[in-house]
C-alpha atoms as a PDB file:
ATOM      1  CA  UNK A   1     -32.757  -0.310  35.955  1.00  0.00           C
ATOM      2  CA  UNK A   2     -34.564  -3.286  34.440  1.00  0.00           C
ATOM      3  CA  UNK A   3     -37.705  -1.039  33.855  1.00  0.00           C
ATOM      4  CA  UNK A   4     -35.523   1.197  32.064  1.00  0.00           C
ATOM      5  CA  UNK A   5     -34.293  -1.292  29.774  1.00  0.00           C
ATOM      6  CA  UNK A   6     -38.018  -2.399  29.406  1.00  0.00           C
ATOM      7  CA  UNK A   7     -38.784   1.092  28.290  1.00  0.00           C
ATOM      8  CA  UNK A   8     -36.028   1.692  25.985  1.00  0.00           C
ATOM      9  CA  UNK A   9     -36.620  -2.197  24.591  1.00  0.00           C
ATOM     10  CA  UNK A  10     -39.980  -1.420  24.154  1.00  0.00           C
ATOM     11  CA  UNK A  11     -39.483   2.606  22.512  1.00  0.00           C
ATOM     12  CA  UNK A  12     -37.336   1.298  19.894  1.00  0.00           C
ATOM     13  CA  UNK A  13     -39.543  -1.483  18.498  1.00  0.00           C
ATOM     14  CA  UNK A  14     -41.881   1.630  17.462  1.00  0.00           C
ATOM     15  CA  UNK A  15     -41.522   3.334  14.004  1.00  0.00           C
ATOM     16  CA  UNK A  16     -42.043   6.837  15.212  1.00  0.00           C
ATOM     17  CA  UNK A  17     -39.474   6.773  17.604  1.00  0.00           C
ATOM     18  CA  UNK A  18     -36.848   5.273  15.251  1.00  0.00           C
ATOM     19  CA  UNK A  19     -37.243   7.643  12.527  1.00  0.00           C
ATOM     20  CA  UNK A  20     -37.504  10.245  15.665  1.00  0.00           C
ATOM     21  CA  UNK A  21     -33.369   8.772  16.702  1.00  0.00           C
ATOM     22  CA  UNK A  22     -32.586   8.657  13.069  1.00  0.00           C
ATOM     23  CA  UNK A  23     -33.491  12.132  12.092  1.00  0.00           C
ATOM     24  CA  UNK A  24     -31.563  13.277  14.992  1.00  0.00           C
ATOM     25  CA  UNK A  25     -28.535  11.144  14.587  1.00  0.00           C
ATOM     26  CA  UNK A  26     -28.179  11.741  10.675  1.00  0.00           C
ATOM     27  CA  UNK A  27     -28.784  16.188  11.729  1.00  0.00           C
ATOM     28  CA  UNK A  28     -26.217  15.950  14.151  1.00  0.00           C
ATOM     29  CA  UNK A  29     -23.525  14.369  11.860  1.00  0.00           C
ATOM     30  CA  UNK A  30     -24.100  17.008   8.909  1.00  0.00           C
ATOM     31  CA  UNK A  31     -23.479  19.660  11.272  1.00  0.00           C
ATOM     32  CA  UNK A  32     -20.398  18.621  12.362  1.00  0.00           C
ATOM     33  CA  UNK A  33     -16.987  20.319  10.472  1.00  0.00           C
ATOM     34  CA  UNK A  34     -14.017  18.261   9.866  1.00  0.00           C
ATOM     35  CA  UNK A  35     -10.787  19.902   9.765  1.00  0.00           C
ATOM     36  CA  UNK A  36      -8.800  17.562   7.001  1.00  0.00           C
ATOM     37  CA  UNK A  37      -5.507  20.065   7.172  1.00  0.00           C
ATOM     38  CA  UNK A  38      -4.629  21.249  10.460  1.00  0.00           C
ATOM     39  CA  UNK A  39      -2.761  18.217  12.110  1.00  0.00           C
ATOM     40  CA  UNK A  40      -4.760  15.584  11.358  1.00  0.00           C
ATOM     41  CA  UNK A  41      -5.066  11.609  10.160  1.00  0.00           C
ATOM     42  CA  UNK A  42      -7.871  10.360   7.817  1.00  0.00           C
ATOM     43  CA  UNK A  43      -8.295   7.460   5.244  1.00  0.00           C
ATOM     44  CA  UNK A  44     -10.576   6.938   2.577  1.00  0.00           C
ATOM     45  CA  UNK A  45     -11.367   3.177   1.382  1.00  0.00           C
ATOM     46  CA  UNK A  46     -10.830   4.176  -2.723  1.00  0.00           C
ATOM     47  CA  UNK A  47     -11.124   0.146  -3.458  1.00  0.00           C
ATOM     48  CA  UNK A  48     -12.048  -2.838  -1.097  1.00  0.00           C
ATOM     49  CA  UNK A  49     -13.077  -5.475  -3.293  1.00  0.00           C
ATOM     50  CA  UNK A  50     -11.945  -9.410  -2.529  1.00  0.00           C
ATOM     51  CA  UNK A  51      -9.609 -11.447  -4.182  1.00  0.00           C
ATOM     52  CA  UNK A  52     -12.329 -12.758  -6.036  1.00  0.00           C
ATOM     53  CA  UNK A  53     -13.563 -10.478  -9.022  1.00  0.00           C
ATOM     54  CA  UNK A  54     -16.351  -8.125  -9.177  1.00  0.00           C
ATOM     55  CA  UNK A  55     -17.030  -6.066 -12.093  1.00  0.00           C
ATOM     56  CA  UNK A  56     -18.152  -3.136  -9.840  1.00  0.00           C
ATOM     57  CA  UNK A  57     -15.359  -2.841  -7.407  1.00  0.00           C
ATOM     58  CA  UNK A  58     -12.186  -2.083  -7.348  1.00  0.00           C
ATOM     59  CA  UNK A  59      -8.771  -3.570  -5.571  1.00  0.00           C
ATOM     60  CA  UNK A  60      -7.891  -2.644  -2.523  1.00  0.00           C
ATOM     61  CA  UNK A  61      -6.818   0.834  -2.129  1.00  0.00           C
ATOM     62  CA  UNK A  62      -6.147   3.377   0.654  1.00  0.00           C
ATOM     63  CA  UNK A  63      -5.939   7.156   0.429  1.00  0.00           C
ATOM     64  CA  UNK A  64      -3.912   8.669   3.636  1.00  0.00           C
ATOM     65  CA  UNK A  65      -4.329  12.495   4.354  1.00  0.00           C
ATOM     66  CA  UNK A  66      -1.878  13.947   7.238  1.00  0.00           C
ATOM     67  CA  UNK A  67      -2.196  16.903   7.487  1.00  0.00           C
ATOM     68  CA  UNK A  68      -2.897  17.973   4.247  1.00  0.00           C
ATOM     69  CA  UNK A  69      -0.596  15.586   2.710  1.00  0.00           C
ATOM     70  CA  UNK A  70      -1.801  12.779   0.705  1.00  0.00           C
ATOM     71  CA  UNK A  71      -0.703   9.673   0.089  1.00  0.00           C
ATOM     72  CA  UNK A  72      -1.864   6.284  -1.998  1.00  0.00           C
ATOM     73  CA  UNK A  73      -1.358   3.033  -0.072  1.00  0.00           C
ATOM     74  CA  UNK A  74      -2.210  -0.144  -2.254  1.00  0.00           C
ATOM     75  CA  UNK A  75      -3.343   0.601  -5.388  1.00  0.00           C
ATOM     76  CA  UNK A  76      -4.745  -2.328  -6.770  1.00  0.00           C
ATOM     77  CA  UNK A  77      -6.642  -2.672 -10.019  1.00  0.00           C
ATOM     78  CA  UNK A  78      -9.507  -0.096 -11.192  1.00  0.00           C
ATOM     79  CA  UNK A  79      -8.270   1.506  -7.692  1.00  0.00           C
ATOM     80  CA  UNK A  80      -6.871   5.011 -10.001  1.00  0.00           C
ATOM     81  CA  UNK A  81     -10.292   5.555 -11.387  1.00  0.00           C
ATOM     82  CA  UNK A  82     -12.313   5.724  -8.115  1.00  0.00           C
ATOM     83  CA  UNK A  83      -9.216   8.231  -7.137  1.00  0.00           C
ATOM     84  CA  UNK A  84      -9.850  10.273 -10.210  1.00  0.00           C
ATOM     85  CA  UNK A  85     -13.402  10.794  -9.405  1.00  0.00           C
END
């Protein structure tokens, strides 16, 4: 077990092999399909900036899809022009 951990320790310190787990990782997620309509729950961060202003961020905002359905939670300012793109 500990030379294991050695091995892996060791593997991952080396270029090669991270771009090698990268590559893989980043190919596995594009070939996945999400299904945004049949029975399901996601949210999109349309704004997450802090109380204190930023010029390029907007106020908090959350964008709820269930099942097709959408709804805003939170609009906060500059929020409705990261939903319209």
């Amino acid at each position: 077990v500990v030379a294991a951990f050695l091995l892996i320790a060791i593997l991952t310190r080396i270029p090669a092999v991270q771009d090698r787990v990268m590559t893989s990782a980043l190919n596995n997620l594009q070939n996945q399909e999400v299904d945004l309509y049949d029975n399901s729950l996601t949210a999109l961060v349309c704004g997450s900036r802090s109380p204190l202003p930023h010029p390029r961020r907007a106020e908090t905002c959350i964008l709820i899809n269930a099942g097709g359905s959408y709804y805003v939670i939170d609009v906060g300012d500059g929020s409705v022009s990261n939903l319209r793109n």
